[in-house]
N, C-alpha and C. Protein backbone atom coordinates (compact mmCIF):
# COMPACT_ATOMS: atom_id res chain seq x y z
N UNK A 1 27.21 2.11 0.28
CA UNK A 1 26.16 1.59 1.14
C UNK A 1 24.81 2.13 0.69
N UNK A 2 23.89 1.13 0.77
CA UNK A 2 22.00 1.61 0.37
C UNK A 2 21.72 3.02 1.46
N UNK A 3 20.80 3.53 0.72
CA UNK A 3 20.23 4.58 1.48
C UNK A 3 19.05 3.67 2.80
N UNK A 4 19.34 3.70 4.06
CA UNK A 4 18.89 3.40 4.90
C UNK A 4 17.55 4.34 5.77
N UNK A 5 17.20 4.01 6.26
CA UNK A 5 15.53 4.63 7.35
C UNK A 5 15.69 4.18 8.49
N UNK A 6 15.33 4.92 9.53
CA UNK A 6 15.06 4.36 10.87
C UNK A 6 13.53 3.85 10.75
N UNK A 7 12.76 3.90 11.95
CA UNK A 7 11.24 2.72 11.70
C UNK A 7 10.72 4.22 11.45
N UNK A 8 10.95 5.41 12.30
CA UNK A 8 10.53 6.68 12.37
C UNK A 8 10.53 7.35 11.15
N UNK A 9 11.54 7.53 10.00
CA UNK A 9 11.54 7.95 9.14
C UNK A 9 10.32 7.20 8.00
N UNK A 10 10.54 5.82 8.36
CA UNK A 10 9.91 4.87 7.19
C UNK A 10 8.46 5.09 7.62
N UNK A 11 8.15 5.26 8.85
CA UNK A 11 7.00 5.62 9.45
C UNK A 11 6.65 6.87 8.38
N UNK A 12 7.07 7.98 8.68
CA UNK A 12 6.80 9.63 7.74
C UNK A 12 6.93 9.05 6.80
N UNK A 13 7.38 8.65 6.19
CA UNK A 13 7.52 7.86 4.52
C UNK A 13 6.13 7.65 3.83
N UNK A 14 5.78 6.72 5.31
CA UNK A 14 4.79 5.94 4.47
C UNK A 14 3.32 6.52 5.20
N UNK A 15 3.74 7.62 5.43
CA UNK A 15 2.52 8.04 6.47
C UNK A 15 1.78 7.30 7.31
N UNK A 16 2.52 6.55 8.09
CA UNK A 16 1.62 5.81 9.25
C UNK A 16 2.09 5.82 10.72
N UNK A 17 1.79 4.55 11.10
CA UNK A 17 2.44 4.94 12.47
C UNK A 17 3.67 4.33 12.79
N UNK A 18 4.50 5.05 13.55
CA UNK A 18 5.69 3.66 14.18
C UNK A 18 4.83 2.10 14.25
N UNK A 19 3.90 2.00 15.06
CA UNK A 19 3.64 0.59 15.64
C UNK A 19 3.20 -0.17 14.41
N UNK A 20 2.72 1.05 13.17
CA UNK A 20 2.45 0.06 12.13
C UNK A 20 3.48 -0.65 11.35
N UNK A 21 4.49 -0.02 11.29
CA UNK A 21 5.95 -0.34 10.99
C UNK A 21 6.90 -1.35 11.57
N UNK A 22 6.58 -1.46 13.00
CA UNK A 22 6.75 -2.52 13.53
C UNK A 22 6.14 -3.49 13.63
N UNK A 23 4.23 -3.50 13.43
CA UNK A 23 4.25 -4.79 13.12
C UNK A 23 4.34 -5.55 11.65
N UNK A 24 4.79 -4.47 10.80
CA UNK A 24 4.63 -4.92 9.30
C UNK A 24 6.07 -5.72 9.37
N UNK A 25 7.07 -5.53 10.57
CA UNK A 25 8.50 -5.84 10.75
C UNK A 25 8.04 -6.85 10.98
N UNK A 26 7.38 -7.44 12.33
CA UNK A 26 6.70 -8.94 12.96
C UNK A 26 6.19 -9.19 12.04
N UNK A 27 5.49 -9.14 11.34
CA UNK A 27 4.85 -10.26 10.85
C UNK A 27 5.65 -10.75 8.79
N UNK A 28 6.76 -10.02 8.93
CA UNK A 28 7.96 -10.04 8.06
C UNK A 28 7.54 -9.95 6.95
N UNK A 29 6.23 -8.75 6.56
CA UNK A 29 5.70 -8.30 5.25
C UNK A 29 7.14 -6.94 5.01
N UNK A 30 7.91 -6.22 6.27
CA UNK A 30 9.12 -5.18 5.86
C UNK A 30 10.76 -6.21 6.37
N UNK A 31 11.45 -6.00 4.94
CA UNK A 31 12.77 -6.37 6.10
C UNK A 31 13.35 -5.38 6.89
N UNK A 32 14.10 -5.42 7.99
CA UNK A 32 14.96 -4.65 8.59
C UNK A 32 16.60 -5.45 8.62
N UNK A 33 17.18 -4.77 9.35
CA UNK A 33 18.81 -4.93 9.45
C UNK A 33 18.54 -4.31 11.15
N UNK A 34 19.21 -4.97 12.17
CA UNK A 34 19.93 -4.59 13.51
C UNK A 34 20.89 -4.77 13.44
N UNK A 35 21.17 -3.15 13.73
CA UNK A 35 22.76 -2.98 14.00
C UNK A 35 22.96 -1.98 15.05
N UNK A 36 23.79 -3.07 15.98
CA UNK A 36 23.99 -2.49 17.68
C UNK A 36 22.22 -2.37 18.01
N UNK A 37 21.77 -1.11 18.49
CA UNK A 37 20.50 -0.84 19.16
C UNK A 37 19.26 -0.56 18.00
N UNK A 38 19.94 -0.02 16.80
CA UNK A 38 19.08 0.54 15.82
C UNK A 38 18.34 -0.09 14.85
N UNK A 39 17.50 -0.30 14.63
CA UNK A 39 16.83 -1.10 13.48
C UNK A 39 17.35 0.04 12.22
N UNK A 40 17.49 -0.55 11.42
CA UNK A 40 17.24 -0.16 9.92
C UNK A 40 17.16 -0.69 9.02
N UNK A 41 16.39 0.13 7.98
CA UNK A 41 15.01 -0.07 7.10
C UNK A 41 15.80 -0.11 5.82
N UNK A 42 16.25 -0.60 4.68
CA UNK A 42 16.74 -0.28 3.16
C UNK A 42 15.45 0.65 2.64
N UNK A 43 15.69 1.37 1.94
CA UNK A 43 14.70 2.61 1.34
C UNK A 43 13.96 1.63 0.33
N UNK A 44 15.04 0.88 -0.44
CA UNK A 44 14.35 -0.36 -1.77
C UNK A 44 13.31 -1.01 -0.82
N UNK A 45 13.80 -1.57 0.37
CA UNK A 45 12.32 -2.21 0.75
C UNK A 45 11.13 -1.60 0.89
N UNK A 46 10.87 -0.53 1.46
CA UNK A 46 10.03 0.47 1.61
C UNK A 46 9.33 0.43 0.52
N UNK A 47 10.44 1.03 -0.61
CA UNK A 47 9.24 1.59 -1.91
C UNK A 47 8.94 0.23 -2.30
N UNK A 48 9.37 -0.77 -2.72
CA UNK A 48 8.67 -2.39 -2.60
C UNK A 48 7.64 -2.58 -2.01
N UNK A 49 7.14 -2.07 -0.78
CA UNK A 49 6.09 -2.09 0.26
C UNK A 49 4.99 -1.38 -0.88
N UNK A 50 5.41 -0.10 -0.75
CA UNK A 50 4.66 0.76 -1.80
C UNK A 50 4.24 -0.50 -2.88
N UNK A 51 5.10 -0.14 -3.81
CA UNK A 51 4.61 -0.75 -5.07
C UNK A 51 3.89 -2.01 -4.77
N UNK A 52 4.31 -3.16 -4.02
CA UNK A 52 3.18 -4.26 -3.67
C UNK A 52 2.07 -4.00 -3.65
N UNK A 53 1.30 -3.26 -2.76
CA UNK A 53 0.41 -2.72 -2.38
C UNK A 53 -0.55 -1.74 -3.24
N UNK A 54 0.18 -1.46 -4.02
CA UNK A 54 -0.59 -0.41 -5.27
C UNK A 54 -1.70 -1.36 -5.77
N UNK A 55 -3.00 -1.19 -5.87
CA UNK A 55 -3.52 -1.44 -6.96
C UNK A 55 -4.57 -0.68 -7.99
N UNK A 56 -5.22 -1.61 -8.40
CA UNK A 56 -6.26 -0.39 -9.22
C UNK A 56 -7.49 -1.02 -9.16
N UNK A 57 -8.68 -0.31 -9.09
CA UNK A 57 -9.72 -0.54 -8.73
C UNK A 57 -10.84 -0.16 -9.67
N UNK A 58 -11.88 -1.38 -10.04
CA UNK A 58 -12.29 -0.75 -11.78
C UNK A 58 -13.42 -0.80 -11.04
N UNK A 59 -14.35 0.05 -11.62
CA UNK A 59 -15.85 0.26 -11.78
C UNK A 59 -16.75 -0.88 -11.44
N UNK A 60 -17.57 -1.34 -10.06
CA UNK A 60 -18.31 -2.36 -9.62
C UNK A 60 -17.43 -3.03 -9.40
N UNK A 61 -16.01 -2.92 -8.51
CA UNK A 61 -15.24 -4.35 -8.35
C UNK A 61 -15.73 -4.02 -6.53
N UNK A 62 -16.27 -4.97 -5.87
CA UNK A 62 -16.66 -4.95 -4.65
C UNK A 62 -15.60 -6.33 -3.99
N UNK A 63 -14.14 -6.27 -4.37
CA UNK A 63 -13.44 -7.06 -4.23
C UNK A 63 -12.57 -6.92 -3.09
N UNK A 64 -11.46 -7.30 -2.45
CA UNK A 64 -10.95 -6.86 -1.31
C UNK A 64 -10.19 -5.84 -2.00
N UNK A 65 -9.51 -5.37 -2.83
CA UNK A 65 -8.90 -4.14 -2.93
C UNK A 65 -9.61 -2.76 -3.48
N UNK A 66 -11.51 -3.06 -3.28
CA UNK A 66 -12.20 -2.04 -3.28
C UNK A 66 -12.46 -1.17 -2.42
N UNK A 67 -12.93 0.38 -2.70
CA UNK A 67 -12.63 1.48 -1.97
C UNK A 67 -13.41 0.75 -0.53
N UNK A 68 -14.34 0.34 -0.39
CA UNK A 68 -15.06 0.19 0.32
C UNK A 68 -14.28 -0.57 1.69
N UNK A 69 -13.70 -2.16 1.11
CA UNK A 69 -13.53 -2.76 1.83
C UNK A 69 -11.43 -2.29 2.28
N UNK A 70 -10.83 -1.15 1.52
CA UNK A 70 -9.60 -0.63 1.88
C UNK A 70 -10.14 0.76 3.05
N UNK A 71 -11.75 1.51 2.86
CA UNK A 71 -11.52 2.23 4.05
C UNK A 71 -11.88 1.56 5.08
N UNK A 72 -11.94 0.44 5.28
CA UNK A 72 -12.45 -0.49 6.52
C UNK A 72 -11.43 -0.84 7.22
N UNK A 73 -9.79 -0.98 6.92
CA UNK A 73 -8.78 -0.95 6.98
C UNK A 73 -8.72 -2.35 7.35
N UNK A 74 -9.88 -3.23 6.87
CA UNK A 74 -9.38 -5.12 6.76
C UNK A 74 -10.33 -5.49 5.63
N UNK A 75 -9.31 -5.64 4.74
CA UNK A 75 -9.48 -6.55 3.28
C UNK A 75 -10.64 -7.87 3.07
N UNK A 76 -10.83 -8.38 4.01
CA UNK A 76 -12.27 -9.17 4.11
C UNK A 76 -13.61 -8.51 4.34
N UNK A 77 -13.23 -7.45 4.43
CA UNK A 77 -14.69 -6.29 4.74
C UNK A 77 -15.35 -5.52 3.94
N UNK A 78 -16.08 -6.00 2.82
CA UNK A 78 -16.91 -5.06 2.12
C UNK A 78 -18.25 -4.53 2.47
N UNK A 79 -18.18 -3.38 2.40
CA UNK A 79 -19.53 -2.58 2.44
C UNK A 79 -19.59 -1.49 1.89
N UNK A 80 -20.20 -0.41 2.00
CA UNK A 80 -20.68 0.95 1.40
C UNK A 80 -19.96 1.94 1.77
N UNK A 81 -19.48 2.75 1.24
CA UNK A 81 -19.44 4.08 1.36
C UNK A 81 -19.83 5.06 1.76
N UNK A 82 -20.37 6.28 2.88
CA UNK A 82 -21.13 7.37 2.37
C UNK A 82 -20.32 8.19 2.91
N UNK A 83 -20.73 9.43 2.09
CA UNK A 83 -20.09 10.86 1.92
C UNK A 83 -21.60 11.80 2.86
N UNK A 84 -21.28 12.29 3.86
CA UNK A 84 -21.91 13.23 4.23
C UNK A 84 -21.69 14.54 3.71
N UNK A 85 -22.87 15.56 4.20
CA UNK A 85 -22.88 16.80 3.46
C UNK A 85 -21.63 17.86 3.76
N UNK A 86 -20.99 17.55 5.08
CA UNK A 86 -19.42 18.01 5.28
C UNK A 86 -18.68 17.56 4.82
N UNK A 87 -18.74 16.55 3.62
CA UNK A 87 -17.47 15.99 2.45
C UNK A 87 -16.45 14.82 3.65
N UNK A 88 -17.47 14.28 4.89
CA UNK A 88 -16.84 13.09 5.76
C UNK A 88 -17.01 12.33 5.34
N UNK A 89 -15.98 10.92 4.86
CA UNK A 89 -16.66 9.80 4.14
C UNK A 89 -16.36 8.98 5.36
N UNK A 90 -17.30 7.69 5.67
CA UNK A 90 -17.59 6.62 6.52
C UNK A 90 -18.09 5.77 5.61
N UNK A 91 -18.21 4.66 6.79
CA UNK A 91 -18.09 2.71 6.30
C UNK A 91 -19.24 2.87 6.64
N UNK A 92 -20.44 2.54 5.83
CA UNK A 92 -21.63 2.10 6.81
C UNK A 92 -22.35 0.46 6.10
């Protein structure tokens, strides 16, 4: 049998939240398996999640997978960066 995750584990996995895990379940970007009460997660899907999601980001790309518009945490959103003098970075 595959190495399996609860939403909780895949949650710590992927450092986010349960609810983000569940809606990545709704809107059927993660598969799951129910069995009896428990959801579970295949580990292959997970790191699939990962690797989808990887990309790389070159010098002046102000594209949706730029730093700018990934700390905005929605991909149609580009803007600026700044780093305050306490090393806080914000969207401005």
């Amino acid at each position: 049998m595959e190495p399996m995750m609860t939403r909780k584990e895949a949650a710590a996995y992927l450092k986010v939240t349960i609810c983000t895990i569940s809606n990545m379940m709704r809107r059927g970007e993660l598969p799951y398996s129910k069995v009896s009460n428990r959801i579970l997660i295949r580990e292959r899907d997970i790191q699939k999640v990962v690797d989808d999601n990887r990309s790389i980001v070159h010098d002046g790309d102000a594209g949706q997978n730029s730093p700018a518009a990934l700390a905005t945490g929605n991909r149609d959103c580009v803007g600026t960066l700044a780093t305050s003098e306490h090393g806080i970075t914000r969207h401005v």
